[in-house]
N, C-alpha and C. Protein backbone atom coordinates (compact mmCIF):
# COMPACT_ATOMS: atom_id res chain seq x y z
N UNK A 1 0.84 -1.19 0.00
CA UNK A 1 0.00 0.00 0.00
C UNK A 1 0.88 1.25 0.00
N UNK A 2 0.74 1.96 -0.45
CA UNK A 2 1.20 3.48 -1.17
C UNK A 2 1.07 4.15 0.33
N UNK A 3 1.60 5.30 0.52
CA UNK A 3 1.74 5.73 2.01
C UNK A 3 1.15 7.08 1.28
N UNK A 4 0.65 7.86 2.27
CA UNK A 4 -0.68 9.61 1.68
C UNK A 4 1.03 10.23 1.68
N UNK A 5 1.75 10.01 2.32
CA UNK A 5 2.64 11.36 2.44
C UNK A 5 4.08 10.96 1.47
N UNK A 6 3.85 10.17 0.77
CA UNK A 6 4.91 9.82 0.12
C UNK A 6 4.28 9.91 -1.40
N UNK A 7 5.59 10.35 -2.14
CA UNK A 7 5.32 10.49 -4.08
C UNK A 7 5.10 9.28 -4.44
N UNK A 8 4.24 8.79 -4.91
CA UNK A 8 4.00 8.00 -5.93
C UNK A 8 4.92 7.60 -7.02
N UNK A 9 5.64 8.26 -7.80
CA UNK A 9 6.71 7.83 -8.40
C UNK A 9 7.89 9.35 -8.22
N UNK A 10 9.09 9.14 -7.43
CA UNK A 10 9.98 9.79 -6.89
C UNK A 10 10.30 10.55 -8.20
N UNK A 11 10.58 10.15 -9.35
CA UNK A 11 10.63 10.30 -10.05
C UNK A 11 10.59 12.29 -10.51
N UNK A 12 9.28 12.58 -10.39
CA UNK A 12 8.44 13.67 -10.74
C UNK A 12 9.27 14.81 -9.82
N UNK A 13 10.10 14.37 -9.27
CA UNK A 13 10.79 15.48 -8.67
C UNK A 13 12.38 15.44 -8.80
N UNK A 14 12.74 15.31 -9.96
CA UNK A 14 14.10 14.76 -10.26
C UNK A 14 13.48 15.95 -11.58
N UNK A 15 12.57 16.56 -12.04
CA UNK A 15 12.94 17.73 -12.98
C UNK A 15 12.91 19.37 -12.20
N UNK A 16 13.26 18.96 -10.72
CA UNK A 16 13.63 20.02 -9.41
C UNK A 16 11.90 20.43 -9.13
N UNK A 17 12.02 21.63 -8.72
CA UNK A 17 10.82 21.26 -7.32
C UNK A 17 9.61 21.98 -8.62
N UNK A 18 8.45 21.47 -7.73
CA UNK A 18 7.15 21.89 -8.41
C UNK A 18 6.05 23.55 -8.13
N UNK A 19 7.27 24.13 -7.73
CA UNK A 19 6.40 26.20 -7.14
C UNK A 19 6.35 26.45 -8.56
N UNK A 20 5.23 27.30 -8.35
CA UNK A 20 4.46 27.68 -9.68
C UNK A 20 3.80 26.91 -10.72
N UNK A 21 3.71 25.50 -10.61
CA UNK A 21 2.92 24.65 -11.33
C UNK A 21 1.52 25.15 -11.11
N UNK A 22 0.61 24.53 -11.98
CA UNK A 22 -0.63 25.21 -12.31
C UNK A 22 -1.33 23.10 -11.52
N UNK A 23 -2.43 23.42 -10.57
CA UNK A 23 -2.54 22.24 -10.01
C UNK A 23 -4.25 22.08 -10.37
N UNK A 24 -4.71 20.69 -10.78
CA UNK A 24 -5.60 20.71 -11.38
C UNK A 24 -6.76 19.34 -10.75
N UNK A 25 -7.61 19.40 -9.51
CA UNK A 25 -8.57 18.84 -9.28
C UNK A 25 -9.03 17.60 -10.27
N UNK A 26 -9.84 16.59 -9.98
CA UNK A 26 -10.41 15.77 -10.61
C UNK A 26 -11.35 16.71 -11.33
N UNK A 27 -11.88 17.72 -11.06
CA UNK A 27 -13.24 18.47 -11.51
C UNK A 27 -12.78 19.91 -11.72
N UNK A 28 -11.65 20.07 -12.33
CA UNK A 28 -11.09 21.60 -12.37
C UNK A 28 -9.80 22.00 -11.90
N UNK A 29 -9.56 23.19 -12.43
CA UNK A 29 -8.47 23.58 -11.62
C UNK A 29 -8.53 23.83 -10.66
N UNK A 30 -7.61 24.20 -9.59
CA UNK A 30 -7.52 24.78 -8.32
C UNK A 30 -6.82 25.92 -7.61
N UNK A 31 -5.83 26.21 -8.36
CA UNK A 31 -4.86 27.07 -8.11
C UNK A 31 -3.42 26.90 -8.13
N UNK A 32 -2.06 26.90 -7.81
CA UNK A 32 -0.81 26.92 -7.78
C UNK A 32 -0.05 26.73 -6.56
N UNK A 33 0.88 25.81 -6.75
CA UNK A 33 1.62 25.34 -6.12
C UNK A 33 2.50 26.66 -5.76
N UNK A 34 2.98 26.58 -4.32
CA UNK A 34 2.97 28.19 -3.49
C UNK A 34 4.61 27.49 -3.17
N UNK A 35 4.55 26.28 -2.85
CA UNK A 35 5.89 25.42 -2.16
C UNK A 35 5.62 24.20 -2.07
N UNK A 36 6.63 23.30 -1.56
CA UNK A 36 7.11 22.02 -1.47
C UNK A 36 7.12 21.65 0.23
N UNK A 37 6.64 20.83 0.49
CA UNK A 37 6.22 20.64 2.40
C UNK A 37 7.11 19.57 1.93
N UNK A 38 8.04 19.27 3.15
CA UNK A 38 8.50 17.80 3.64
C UNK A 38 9.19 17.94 4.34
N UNK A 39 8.66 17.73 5.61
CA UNK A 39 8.92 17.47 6.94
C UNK A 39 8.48 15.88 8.15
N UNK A 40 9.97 15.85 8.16
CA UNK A 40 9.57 14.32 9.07
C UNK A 40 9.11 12.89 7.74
N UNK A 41 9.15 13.02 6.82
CA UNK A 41 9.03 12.13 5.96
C UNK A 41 7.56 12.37 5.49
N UNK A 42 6.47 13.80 5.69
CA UNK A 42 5.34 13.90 5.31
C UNK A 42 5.55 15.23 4.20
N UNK A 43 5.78 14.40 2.88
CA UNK A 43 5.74 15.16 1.99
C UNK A 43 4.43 15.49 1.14
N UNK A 44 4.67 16.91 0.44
CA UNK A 44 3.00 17.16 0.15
C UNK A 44 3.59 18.22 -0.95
N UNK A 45 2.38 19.19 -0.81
CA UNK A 45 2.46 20.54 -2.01
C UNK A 45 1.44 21.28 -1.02
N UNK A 46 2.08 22.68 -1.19
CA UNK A 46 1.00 23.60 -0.42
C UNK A 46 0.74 24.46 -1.89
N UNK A 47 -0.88 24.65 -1.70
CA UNK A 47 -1.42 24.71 -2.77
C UNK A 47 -1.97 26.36 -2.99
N UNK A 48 -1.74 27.90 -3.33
CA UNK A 48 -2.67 28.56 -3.42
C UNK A 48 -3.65 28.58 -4.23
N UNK A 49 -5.23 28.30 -3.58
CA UNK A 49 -6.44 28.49 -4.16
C UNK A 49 -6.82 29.56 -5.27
N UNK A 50 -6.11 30.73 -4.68
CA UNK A 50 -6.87 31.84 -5.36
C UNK A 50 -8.31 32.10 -4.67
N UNK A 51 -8.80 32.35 -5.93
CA UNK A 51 -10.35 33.33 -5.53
C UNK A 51 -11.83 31.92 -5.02
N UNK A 52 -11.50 30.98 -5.58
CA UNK A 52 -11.93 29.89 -5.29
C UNK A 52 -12.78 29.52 -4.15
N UNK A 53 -11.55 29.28 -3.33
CA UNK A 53 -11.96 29.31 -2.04
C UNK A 53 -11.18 30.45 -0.82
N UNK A 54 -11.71 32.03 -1.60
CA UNK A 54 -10.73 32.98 -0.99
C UNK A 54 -9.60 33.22 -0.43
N UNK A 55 -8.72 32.71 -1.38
CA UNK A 55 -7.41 32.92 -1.61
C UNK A 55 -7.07 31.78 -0.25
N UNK A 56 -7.16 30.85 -0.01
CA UNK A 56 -6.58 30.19 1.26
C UNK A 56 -5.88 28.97 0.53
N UNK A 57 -4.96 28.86 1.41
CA UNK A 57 -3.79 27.40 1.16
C UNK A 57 -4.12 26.31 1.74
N UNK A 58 -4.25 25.07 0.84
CA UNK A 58 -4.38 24.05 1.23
C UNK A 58 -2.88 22.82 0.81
N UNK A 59 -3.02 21.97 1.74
CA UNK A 59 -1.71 21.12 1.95
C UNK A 59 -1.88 20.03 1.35
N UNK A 60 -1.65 19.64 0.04
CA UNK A 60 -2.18 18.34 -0.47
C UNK A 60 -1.28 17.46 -0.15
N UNK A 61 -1.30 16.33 0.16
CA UNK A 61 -0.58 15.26 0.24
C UNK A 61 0.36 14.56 -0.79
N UNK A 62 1.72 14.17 -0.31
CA UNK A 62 2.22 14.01 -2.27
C UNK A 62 1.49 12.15 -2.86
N UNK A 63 0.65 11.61 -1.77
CA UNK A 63 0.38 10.73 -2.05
C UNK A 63 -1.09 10.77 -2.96
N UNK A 64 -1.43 11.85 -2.96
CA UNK A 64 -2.90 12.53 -3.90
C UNK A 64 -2.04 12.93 -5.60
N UNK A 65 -1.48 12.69 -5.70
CA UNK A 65 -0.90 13.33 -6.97
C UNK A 65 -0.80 12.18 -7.48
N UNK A 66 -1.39 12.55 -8.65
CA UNK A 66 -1.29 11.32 -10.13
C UNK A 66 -0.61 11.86 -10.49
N UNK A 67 -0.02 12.98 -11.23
CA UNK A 67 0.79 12.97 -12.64
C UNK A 67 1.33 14.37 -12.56
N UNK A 68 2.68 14.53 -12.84
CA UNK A 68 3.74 15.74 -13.03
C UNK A 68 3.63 15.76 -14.57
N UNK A 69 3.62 17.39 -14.70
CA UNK A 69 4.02 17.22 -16.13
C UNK A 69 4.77 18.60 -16.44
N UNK A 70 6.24 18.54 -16.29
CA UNK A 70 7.55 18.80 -16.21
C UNK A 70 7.15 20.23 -17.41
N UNK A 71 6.47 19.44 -18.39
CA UNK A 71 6.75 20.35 -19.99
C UNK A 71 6.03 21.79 -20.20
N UNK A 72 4.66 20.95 -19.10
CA UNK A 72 3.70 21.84 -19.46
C UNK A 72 3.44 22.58 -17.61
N UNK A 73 4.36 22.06 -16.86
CA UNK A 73 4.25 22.47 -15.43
C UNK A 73 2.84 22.66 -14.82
N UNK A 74 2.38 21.34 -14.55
CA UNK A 74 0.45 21.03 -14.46
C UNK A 74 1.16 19.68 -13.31
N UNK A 75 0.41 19.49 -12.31
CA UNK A 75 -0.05 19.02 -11.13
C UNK A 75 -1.46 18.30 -11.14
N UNK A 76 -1.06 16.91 -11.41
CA UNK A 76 -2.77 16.77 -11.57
C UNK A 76 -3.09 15.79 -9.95
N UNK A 77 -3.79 15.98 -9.65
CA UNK A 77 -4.15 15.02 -7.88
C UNK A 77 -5.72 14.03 -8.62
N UNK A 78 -5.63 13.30 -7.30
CA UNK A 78 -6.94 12.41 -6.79
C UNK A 78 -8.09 13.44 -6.70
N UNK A 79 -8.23 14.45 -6.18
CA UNK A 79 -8.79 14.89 -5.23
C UNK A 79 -9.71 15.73 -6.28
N UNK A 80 -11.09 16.13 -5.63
CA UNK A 80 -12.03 17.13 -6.13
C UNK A 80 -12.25 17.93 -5.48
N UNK A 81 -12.33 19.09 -5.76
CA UNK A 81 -12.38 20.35 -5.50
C UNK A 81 -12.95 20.32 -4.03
N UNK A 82 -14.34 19.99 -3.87
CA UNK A 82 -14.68 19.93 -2.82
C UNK A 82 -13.61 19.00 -1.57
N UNK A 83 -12.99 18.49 -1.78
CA UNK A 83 -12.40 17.69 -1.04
C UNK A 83 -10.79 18.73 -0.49
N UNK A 84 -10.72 19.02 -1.41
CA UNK A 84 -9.52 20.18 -1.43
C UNK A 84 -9.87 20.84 -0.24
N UNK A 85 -10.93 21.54 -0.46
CA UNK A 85 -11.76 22.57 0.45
C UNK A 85 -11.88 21.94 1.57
N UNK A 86 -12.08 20.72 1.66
CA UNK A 86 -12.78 20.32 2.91
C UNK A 86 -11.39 19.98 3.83
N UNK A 87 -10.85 19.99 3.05
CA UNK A 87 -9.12 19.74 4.03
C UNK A 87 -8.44 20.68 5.60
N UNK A 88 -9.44 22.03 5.26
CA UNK A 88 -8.61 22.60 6.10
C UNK A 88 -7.98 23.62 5.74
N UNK A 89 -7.50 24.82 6.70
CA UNK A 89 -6.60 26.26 5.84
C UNK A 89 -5.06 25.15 6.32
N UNK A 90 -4.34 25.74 5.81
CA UNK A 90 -2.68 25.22 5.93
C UNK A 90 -2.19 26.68 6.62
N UNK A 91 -2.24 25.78 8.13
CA UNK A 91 -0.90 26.99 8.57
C UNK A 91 0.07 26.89 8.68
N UNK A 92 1.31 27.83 7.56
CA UNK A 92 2.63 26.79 8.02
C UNK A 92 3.42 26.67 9.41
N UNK A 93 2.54 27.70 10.27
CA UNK A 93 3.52 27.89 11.75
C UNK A 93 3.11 26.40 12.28
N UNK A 94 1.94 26.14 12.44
CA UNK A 94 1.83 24.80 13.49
C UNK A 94 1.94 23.81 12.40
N UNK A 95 2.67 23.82 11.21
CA UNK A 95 2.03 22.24 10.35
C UNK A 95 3.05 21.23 11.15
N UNK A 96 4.16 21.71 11.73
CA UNK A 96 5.55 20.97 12.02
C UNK A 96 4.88 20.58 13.42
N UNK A 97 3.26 20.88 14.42
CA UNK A 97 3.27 19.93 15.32
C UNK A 97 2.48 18.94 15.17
N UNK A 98 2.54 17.76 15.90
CA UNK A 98 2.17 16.36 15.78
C UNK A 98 0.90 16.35 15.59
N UNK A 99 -0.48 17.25 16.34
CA UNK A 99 -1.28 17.39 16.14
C UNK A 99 -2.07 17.95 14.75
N UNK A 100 -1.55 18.99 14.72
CA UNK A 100 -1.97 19.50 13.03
C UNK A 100 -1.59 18.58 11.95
N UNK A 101 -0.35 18.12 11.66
CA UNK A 101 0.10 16.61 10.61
C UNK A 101 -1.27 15.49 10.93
N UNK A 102 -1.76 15.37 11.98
CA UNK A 102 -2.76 14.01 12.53
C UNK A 102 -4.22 14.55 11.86
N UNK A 103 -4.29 15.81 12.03
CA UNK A 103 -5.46 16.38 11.80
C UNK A 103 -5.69 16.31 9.66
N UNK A 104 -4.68 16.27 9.61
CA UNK A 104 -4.55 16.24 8.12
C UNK A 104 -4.79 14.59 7.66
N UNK A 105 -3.77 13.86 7.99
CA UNK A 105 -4.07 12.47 7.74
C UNK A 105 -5.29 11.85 8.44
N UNK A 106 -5.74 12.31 9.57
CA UNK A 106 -7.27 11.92 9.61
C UNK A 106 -8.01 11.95 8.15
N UNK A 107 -7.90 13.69 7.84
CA UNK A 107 -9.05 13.95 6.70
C UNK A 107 -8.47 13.01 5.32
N UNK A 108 -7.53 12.91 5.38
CA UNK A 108 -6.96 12.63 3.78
C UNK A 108 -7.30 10.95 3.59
N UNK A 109 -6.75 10.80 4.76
CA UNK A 109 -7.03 8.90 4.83
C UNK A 109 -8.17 8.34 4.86
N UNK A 110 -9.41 9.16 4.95
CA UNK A 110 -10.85 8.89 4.53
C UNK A 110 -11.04 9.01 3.21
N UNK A 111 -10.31 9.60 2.34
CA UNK A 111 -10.69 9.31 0.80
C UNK A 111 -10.26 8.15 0.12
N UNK A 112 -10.36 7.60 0.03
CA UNK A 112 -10.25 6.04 -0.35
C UNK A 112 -8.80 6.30 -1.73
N UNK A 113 -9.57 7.33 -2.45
CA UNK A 113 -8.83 7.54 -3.63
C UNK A 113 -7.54 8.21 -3.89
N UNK A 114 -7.51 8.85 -2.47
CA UNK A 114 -6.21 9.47 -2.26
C UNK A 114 -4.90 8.64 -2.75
N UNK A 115 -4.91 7.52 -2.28
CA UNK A 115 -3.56 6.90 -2.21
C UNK A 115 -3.51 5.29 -2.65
């Protein structure tokens, strides 16, 4: 079984990191990759929404990501929009305590499709 906080194929980050990719929902776009999270072995993408869901950052998991695409710099995930949303704001001051990381893999590890 595939782990939520780990890349799917390591690969996708061997054409250097993914800020400013354009990141794209099962059901739409979503907004842009702001930075690269990996801390403690829980790697992800912090995501800005934009106007969407008023401009707030969400922390996708790197285990939600189907597909890098280096050429065209596009981010495609598991996840639908609503699910995005339902994740939570990303704060980066507390993401580094034990509690906020738990609070995330609670929500993420209920989508079946995540990972």
């Amino acid at each position: 079984m595939a782990d939520l906080w780990t890349y799917r194929n390591p690969a996708w980050l061997e054409g250097g990191d993914l800020v400013g990719y354009q990141v794209h929902a099962s059901d739409g776009d979503i907004g842009e990759v702001e930075e690269m999270a990996d801390k403690d072995g829980h790697a992800g993408i912090v995501v800005e929404t934009g106007h969407w869901i008023f401009g707030k950052k969400r922390l996708i998991p790197a285990g939600a990501i189907l597909q890098v695409d280096h050429d065209d710099r596009e981010v495609r995930i598991s996840l639908s929009k609503d699910e995005v949303k339902g994740a939570g704001d990303h704060h980066p001051r507390i993401i580094n305590e034990h509690s906020h990381r738990s609070a995330y893999a609670d929500y993420f590890e209920d989508i079946p499709h995540v990972i």
